[in-house]
Protein backbone atom coordinates (compact mmCIF):
# COMPACT_ATOMS: atom_id res chain seq x y z
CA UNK A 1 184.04 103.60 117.52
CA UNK A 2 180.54 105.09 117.51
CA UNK A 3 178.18 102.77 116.07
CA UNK A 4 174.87 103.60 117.48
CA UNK A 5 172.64 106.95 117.67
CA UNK A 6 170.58 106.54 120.40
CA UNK A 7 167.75 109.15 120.92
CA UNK A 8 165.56 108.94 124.07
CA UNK A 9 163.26 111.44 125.75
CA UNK A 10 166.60 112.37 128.14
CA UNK A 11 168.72 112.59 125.19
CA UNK A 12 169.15 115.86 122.94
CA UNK A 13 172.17 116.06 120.44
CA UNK A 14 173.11 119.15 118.87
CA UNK A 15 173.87 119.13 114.79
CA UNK A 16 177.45 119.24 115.17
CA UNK A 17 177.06 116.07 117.06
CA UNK A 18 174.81 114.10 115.01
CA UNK A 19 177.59 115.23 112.15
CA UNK A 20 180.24 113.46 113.96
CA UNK A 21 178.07 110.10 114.59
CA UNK A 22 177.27 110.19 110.96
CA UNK A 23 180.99 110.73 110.08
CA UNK A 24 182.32 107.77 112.62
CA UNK A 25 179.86 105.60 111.19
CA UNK A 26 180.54 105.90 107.63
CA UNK A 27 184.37 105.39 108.74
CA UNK A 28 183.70 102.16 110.78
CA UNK A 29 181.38 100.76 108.45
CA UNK A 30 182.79 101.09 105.36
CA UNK A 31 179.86 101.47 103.60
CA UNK A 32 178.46 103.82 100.76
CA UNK A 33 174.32 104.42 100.56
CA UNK A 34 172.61 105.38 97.92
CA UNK A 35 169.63 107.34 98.02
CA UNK A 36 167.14 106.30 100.98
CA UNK A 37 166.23 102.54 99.55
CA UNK A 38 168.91 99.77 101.70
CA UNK A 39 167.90 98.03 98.38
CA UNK A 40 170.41 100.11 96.58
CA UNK A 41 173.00 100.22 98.97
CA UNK A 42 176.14 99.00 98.79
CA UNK A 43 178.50 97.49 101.96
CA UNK A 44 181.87 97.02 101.95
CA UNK A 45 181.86 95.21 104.26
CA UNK A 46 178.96 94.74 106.42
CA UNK A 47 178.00 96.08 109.90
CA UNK A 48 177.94 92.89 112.22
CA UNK A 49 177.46 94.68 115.72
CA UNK A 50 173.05 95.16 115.60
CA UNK A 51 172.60 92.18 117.88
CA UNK A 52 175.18 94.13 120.53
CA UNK A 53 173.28 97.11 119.75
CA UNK A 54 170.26 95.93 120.75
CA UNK A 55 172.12 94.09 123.91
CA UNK A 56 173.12 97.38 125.06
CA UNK A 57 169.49 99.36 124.75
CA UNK A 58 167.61 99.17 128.12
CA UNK A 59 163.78 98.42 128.35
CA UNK A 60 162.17 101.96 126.42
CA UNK A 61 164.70 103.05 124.41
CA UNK A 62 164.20 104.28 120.82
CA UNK A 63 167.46 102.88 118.59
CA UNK A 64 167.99 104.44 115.35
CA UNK A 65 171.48 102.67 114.03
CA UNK A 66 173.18 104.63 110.92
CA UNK A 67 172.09 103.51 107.80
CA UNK A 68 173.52 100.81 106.36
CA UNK A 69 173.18 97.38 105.55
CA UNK A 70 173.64 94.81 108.77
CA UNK A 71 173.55 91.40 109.66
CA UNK A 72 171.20 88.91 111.63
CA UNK A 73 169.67 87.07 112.83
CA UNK A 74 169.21 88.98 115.64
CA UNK A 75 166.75 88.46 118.74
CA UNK A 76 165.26 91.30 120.43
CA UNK A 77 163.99 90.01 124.26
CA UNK A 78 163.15 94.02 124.94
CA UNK A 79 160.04 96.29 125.07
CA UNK A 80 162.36 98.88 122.77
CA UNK A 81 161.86 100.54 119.56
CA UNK A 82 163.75 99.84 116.29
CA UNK A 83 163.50 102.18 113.72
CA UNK A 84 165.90 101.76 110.27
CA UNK A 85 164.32 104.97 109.13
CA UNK A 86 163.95 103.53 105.67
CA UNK A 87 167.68 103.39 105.65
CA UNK A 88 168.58 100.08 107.42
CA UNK A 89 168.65 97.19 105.90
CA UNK A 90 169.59 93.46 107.91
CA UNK A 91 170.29 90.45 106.37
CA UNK A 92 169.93 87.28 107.69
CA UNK A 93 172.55 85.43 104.71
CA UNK A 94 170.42 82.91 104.03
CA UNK A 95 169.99 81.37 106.89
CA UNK A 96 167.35 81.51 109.98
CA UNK A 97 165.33 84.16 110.62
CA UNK A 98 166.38 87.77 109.81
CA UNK A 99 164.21 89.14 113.36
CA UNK A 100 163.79 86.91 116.56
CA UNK A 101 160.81 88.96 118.21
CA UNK A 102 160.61 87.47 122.24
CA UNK A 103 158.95 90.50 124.16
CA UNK A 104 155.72 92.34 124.92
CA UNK A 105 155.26 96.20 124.02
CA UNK A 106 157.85 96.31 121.40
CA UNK A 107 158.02 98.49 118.27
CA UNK A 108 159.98 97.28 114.37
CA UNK A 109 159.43 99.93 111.77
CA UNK A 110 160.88 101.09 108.82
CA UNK A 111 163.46 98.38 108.16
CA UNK A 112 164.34 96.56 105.14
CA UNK A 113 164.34 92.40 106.18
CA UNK A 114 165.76 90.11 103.61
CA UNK A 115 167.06 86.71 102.89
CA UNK A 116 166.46 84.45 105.46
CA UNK A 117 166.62 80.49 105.14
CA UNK A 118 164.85 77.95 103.48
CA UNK A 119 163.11 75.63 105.73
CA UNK A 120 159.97 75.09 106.57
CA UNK A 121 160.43 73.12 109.54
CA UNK A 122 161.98 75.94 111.73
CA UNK A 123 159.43 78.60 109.61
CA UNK A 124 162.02 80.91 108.74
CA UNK A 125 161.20 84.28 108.14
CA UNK A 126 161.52 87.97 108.19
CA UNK A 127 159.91 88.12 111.63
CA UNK A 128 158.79 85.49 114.13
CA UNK A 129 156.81 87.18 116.87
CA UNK A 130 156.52 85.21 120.31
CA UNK A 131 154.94 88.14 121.94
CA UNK A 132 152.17 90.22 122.72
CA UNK A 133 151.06 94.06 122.37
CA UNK A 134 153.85 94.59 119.59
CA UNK A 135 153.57 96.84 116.70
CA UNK A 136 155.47 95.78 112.98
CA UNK A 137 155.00 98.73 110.52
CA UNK A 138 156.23 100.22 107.54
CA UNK A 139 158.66 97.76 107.10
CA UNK A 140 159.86 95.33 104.01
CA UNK A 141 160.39 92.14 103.95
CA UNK A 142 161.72 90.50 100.64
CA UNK A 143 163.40 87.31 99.36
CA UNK A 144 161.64 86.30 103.09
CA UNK A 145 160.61 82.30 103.01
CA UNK A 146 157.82 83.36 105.29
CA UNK A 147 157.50 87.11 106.07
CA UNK A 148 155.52 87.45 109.86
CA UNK A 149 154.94 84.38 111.74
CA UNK A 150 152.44 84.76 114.68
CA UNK A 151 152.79 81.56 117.50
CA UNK A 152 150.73 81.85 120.52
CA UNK A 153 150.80 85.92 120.19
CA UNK A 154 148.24 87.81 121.13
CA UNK A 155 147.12 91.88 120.95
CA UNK A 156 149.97 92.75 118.20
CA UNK A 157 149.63 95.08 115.53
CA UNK A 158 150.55 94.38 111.68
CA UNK A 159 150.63 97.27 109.48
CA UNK A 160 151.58 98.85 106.28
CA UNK A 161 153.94 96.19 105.39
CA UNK A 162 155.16 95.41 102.07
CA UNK A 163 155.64 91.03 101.94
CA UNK A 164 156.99 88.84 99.56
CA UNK A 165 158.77 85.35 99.69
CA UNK A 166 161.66 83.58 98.03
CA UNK A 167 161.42 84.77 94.10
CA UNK A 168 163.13 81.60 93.27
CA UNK A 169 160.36 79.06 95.05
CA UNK A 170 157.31 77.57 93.15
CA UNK A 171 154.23 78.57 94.92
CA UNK A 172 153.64 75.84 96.78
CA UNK A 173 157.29 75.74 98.22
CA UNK A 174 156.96 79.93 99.06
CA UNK A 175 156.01 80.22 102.64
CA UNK A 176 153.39 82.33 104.41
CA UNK A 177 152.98 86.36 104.13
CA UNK A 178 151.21 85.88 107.56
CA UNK A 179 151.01 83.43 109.92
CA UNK A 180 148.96 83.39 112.65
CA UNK A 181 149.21 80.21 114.91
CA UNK A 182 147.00 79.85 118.25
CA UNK A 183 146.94 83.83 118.32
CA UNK A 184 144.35 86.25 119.11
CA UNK A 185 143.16 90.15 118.95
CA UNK A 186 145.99 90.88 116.59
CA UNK A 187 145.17 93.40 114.12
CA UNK A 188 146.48 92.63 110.52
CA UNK A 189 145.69 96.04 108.22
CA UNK A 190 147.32 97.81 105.31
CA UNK A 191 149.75 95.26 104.82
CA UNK A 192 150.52 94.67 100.45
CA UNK A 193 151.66 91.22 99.85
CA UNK A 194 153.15 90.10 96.62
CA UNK A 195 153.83 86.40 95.57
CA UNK A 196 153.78 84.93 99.06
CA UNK A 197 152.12 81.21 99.25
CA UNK A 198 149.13 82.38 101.72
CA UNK A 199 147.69 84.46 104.72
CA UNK A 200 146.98 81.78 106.75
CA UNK A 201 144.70 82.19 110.22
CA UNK A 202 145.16 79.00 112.13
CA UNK A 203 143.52 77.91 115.35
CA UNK A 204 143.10 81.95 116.03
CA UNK A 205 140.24 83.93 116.97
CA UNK A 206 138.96 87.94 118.02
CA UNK A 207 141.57 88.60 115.15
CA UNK A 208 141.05 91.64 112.73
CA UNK A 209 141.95 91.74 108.70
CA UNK A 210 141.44 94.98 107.31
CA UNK A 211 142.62 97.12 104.17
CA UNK A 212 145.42 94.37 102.66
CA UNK A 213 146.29 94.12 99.30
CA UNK A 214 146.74 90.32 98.62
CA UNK A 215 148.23 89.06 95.35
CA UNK A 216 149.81 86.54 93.06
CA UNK A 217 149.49 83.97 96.09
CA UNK A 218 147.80 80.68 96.34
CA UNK A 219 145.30 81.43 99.16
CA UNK A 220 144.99 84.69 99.46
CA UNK A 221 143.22 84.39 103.11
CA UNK A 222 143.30 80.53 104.77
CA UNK A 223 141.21 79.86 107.79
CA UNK A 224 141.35 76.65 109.57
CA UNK A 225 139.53 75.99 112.88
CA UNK A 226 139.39 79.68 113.81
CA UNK A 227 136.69 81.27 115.10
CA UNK A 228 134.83 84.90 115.55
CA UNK A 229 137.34 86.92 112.90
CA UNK A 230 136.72 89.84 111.26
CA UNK A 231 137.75 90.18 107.39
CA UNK A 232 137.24 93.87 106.20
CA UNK A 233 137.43 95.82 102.70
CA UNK A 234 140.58 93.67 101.80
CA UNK A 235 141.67 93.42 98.26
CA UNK A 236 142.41 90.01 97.08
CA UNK A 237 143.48 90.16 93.26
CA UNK A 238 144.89 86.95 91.13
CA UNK A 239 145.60 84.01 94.03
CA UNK A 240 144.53 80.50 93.23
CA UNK A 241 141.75 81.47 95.86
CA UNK A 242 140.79 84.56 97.33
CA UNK A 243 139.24 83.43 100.98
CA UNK A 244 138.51 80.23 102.27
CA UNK A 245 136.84 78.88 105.40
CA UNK A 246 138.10 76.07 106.81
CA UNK A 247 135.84 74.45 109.93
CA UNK A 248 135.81 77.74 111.07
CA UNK A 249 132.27 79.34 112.61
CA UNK A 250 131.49 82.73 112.98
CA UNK A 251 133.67 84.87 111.05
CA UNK A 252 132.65 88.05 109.36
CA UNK A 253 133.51 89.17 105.40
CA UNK A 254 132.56 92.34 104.38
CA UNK A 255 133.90 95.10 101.99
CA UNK A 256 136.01 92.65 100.11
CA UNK A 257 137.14 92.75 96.32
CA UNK A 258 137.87 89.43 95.64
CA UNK A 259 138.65 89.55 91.84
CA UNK A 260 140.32 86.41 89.20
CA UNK A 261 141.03 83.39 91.13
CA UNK A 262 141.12 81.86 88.06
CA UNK A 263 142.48 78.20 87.17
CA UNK A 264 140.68 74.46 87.52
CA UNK A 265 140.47 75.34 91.28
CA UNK A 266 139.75 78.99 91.46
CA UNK A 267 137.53 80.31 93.99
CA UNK A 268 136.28 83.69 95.22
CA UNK A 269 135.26 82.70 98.62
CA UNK A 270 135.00 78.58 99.59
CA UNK A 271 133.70 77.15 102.56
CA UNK A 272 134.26 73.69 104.13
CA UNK A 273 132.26 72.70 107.03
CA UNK A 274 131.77 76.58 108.18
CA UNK A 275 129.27 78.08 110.12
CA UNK A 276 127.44 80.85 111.15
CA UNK A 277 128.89 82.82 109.13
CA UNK A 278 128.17 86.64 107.54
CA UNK A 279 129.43 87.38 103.80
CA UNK A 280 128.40 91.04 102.55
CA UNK A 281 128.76 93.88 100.57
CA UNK A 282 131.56 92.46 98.97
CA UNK A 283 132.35 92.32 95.18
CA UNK A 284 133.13 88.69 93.88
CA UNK A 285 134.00 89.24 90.38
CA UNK A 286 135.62 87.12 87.67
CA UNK A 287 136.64 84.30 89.34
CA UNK A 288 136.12 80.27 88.16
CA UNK A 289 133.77 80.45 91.15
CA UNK A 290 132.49 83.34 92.79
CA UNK A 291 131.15 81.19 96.06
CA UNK A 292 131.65 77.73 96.78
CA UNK A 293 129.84 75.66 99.68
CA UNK A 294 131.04 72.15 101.29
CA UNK A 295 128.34 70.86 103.88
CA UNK A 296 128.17 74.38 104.74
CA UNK A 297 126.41 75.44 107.54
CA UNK A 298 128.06 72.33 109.29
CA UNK A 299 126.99 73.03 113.09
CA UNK A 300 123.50 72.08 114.05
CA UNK A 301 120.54 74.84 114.26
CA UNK A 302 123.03 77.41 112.07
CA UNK A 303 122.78 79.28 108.80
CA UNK A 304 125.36 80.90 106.91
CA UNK A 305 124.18 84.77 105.86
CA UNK A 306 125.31 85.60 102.47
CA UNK A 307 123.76 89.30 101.46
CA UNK A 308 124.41 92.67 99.74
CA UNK A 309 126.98 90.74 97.13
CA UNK A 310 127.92 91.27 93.71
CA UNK A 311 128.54 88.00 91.97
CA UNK A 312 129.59 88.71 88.33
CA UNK A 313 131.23 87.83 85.43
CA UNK A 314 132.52 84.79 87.05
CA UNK A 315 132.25 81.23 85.42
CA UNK A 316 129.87 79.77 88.20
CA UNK A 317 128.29 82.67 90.70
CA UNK A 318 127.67 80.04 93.76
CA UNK A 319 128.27 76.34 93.91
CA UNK A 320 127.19 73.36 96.10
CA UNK A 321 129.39 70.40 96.60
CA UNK A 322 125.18 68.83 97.28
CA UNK A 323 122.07 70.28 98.51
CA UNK A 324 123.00 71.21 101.79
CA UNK A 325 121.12 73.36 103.05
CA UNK A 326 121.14 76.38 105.82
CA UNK A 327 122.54 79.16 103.43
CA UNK A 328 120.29 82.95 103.03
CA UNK A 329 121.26 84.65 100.32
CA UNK A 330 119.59 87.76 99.89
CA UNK A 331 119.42 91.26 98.35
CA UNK A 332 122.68 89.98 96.49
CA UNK A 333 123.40 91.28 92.49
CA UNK A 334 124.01 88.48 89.91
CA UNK A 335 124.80 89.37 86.94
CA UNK A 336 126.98 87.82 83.67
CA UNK A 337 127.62 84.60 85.38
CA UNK A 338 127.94 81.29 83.01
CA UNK A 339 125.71 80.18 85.71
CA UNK A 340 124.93 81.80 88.38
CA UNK A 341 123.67 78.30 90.87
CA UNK A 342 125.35 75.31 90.03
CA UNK A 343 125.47 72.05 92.46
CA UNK A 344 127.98 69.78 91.72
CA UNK A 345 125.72 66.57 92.07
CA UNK A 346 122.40 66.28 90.26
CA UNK A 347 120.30 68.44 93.03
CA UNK A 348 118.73 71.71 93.43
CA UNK A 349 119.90 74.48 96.15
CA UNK A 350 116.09 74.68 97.00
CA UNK A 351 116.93 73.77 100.64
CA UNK A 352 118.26 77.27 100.92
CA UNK A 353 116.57 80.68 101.36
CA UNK A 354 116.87 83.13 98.02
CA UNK A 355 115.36 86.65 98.73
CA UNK A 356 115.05 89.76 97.35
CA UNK A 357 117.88 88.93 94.77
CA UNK A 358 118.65 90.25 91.21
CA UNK A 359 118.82 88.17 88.55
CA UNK A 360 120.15 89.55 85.30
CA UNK A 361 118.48 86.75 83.38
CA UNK A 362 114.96 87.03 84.82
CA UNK A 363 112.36 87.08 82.44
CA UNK A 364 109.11 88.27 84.38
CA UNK A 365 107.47 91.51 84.63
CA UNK A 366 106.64 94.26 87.69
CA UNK A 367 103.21 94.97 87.10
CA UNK A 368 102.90 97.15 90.49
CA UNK A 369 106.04 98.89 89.29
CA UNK A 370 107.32 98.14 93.34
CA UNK A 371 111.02 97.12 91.80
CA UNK A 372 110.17 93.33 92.47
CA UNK A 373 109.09 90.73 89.67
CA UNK A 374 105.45 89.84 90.04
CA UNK A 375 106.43 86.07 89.19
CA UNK A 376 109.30 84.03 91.27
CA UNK A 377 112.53 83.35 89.97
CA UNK A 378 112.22 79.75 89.03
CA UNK A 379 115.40 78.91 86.79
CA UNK A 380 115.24 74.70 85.89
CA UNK A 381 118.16 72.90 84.45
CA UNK A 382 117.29 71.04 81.40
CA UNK A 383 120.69 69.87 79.27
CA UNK A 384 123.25 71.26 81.97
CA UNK A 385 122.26 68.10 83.72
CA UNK A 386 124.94 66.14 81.47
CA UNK A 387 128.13 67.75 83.00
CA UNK A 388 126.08 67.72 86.55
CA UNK A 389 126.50 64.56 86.29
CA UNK A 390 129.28 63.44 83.93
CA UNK A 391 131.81 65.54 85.34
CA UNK A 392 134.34 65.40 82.45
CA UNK A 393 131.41 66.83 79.95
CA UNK A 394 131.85 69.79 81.80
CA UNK A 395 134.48 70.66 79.65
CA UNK A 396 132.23 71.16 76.42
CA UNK A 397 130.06 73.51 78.73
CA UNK A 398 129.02 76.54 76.75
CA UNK A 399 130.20 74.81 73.20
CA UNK A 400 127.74 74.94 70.63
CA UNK A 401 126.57 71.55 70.32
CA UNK A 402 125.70 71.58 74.19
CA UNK A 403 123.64 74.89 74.15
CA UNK A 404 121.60 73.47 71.13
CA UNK A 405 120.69 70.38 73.20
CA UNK A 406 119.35 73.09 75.92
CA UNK A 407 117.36 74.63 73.65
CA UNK A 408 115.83 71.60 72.12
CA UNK A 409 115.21 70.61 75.82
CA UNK A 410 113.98 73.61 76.65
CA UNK A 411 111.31 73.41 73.64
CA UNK A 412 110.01 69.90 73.98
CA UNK A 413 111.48 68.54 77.62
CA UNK A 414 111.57 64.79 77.15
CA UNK A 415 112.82 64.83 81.10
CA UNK A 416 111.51 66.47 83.96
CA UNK A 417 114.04 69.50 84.27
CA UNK A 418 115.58 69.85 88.25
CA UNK A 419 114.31 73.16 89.78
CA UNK A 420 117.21 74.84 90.93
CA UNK A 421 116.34 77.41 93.41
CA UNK A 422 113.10 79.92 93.91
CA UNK A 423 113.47 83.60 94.74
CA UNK A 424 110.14 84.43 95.56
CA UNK A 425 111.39 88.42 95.05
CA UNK A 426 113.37 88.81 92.91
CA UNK A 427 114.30 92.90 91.64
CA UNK A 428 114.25 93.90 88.12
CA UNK A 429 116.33 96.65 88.49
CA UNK A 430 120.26 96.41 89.86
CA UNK A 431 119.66 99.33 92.02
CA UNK A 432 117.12 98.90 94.77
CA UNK A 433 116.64 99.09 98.59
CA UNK A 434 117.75 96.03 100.10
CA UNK A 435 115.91 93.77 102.63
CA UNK A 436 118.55 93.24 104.94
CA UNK A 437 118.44 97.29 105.96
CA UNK A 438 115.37 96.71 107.77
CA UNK A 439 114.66 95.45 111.02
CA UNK A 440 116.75 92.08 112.00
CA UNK A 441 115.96 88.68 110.99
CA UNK A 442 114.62 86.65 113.81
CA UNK A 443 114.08 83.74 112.19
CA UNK A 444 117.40 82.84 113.05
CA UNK A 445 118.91 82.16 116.98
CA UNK A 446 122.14 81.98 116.36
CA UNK A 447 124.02 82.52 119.58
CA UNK A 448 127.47 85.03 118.99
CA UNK A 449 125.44 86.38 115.93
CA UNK A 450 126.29 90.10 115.77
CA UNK A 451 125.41 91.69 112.97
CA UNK A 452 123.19 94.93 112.48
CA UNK A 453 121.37 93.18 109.72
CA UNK A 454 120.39 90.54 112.47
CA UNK A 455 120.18 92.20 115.39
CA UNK A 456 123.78 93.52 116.56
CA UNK A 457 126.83 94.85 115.49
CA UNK A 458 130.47 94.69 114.88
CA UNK A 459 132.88 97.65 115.47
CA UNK A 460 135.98 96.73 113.89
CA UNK A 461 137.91 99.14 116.50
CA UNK A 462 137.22 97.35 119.63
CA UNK A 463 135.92 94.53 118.56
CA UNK A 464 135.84 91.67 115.88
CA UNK A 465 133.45 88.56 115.33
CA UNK A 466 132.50 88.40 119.10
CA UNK A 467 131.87 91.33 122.14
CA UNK A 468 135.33 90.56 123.39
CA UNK A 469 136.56 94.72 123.96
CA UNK A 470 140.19 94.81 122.88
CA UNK A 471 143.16 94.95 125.33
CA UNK A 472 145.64 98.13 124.59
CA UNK A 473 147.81 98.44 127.84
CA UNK A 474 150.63 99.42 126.07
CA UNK A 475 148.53 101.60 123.54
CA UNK A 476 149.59 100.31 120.55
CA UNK A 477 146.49 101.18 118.90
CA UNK A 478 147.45 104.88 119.12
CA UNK A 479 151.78 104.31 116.91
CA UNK A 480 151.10 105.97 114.01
């Protein structure tokens, strides 16, 4: 019985050959394929030999096992290469993992991974790496409780995946997309994930987030105590929440479309207790929140940088939990917000620094025609006080009766109205020259600060939040 083709550098088959393998596979595996997609692919009865093909392959092979549709678990303790060829599909029949991933310098691409178990406990899913300097690519991974689970891994390589989780599962009972668990210098790129619970980055750092598509999830991106990360021109479209920092310092968002996180909860990008941070050039649009802040910079002697935004059309641009302050926000575009600064206690967010912003609602004039309002932007809550306060009146926010009351206020203030913030530079126009392209800010000392607006810079190729150069011994960087 021939059940594996095995190509290696010493190993050259001519066609008649590789007619023969294809013919003694079909007849051992009783199978019929349709097409190129395992999806559609039928088995008579399934291939159950992959684990004993992999047992046989010696450190460096490439195995390419006829297409088909084949059963796992299986465990892979090899630097090898698996490659289904789009035509392999393994099933782990609903139980366990589908891919047990125990090596350094290993290679999993173009398989279809499906089915695995249901418990959270063991984290079941379509691959659990325990490895370093691996590379996962091209592959699916459906009907997957979790779909790439990262322990204690460092230096691997994530990319061009499709991810989703069990179609059956309410969201909070789907499991991860991505896991990464006390793992570092991993790159995670190009990966689309579809109705998976979250990407979550857990006591990781030095890792690297670029060029996802992240959807129909409940945190899009989840950071808890993990520093110096780099999050890159990611797409995060309809999750509960698109990013959110989690007592982790230092991590860099830029390039980001973080679009409808909609719902009682929905924010663009949240913060809790995070610090020394850089958010920019990112577009936060149509969300409940675009940004929301929670004691935010927590550290002592930090700021949070927050520049080169756009924060429209969502229902609040930026909100405080209180007046914290720490936070620069400048040369950032707000525009057809309900309200674009809202703090969720009766304060202003005058503790913070507001530059060089545009304000679609200012009302002042540019005399010098230099592109910035003569007069500060000075916006004062008058009636909005009520659900500042009274957090239930929130919910007649924008209703008739309430905007009346801010215009009477407005007219005759019988209160002193709270001074929310003061841009002392605001632009007129939403095309200008921003600030933060000229020379770096000194005013802050942040140590591990690296960006070119303050004085460094961050190459997403060797580096991420920190100067740490990337290990490639295996050259992983270089699988196409």
């Amino acid at each position: 019985m021939i059940s594996l083709i095995k190509i290696t550098a010493n190993h050259r088959f001519p066609v008649a050959v590789y007619s023969l393998l294809a013919i003694g596979a079909i007849t051992c595996g009783s199978y019929l394929l349709t097409g190129n997609n395992p999806q559609k692919a039928y088995a008579a009865s399934r291939l159950k030999n992959l684990q004993t093909l992999i047992d046989r392959s010696k450190q460096g092979d490439i195995l390419t096992p006829p297409p088909g549709i084949y059963q796992g678990p299986v465990t892979i303790n090899k630097a090898i290469t698996l490659d289904g060829q789009n035509k392999v599909s393994i099933d782990a029949g609903g139980k366990g993992s589908v891919i047990y991933l125990k090596t350094n310098g290993a290679v999993l691409k173009n398989l279809y991974l499906t089915n695995t178990g249901a418990q959270h406990n063991d984290i079941d899913a379509g691959i659990q790496v325990r490895g370093d300097f691996n590379v996962i690519k091209n592959n699916t991974i459906t009907e997957s409780l979790f779909g790439i689970d990262l322990q204690q891994s460092s230096n691997n390589v994530i990319r061009n995946n499709m991810i989703s989780s069990k179609s059956d599962a309410t969201l909070g009972i789907r499991g991860d997309a991505i896991r990464l668990w006390y793992s570092r210098n991993n790159r995670i790129e190009k990966n689309k994930i579809r109705n998976s619970r979250d990407i979550v980055v857990w006591y990781s750092a030095d890792n690297v987030i670029a060029n996802n598509d992240v959807a129909g999830g409940r945190y899009g991106l989840h950071f808890m105590y993990s520093k110096y990360n780099l999050v890159e021109n990611n797409s995060f479209y309809k999750n509960a929440v698109g990013i959110f920092l989690m007592y982790s310092d230092s991590v860099v968002i830029r390039g980001n479309r973080v679009v409808q996180a909609l719902g009682a909860a929905g924010v663009g990008i949240g913060f809790k207790e995070a610090s020394n941070c850089d958010i920019h050039d990112n577009d936060i649009l149509y969300n409940s929140t675009g940004l929301y802040l929670d004691l935010s910079p927590f550290q002592p002697d930090t700021t949070n940088r927050i520049y080169r935004n756009k924060i429209a059309y969502n229902d609040l641009g930026v909100a405080f939990l209180n007046d914290w302050p720490g936070n620069h926000f400048k040369d950032n575009i707000f525009s057809s917000n309900s309200h674009h600064v809202s703090v969720s206690s009766f304060a202003g967010a005058t503790h913070n620094i507001w530059e060089g912003n545009y304000w679609d609602d200012y009302q002042g004039f540019d005399g010098d025609d230099n592109k910035i309002g003569d007069s500060p932007y000075r916006p004062k809550v008058y009636a909005d006080r009520l659900w500042m306060d009274v957090k239930p009146a929130a919910f007649f926010r924008g209703a008739p009766v309430l905007s009346m009351l801010d215009f009477l206020e407005r007219l005759a203030p019988f209160t002193t109205p709270l001074l929310m913030l003061e841009d002392k530079k605001p632009r007129v126009s939403r095309i200008f020259k921003p600030f933060t392209n000229a020379a770096s800010d000194k005013s802050n000392g942040n140590a591990g600060q690296t960006l070119k607006t303050f004085g460094g810079a961050t190459n997403a190729n060797t580096k991420s939040g920190t100067s740490m150069k990337r290990l490639d011994p295996f050259n992983i960087d270089a699988v196409k």
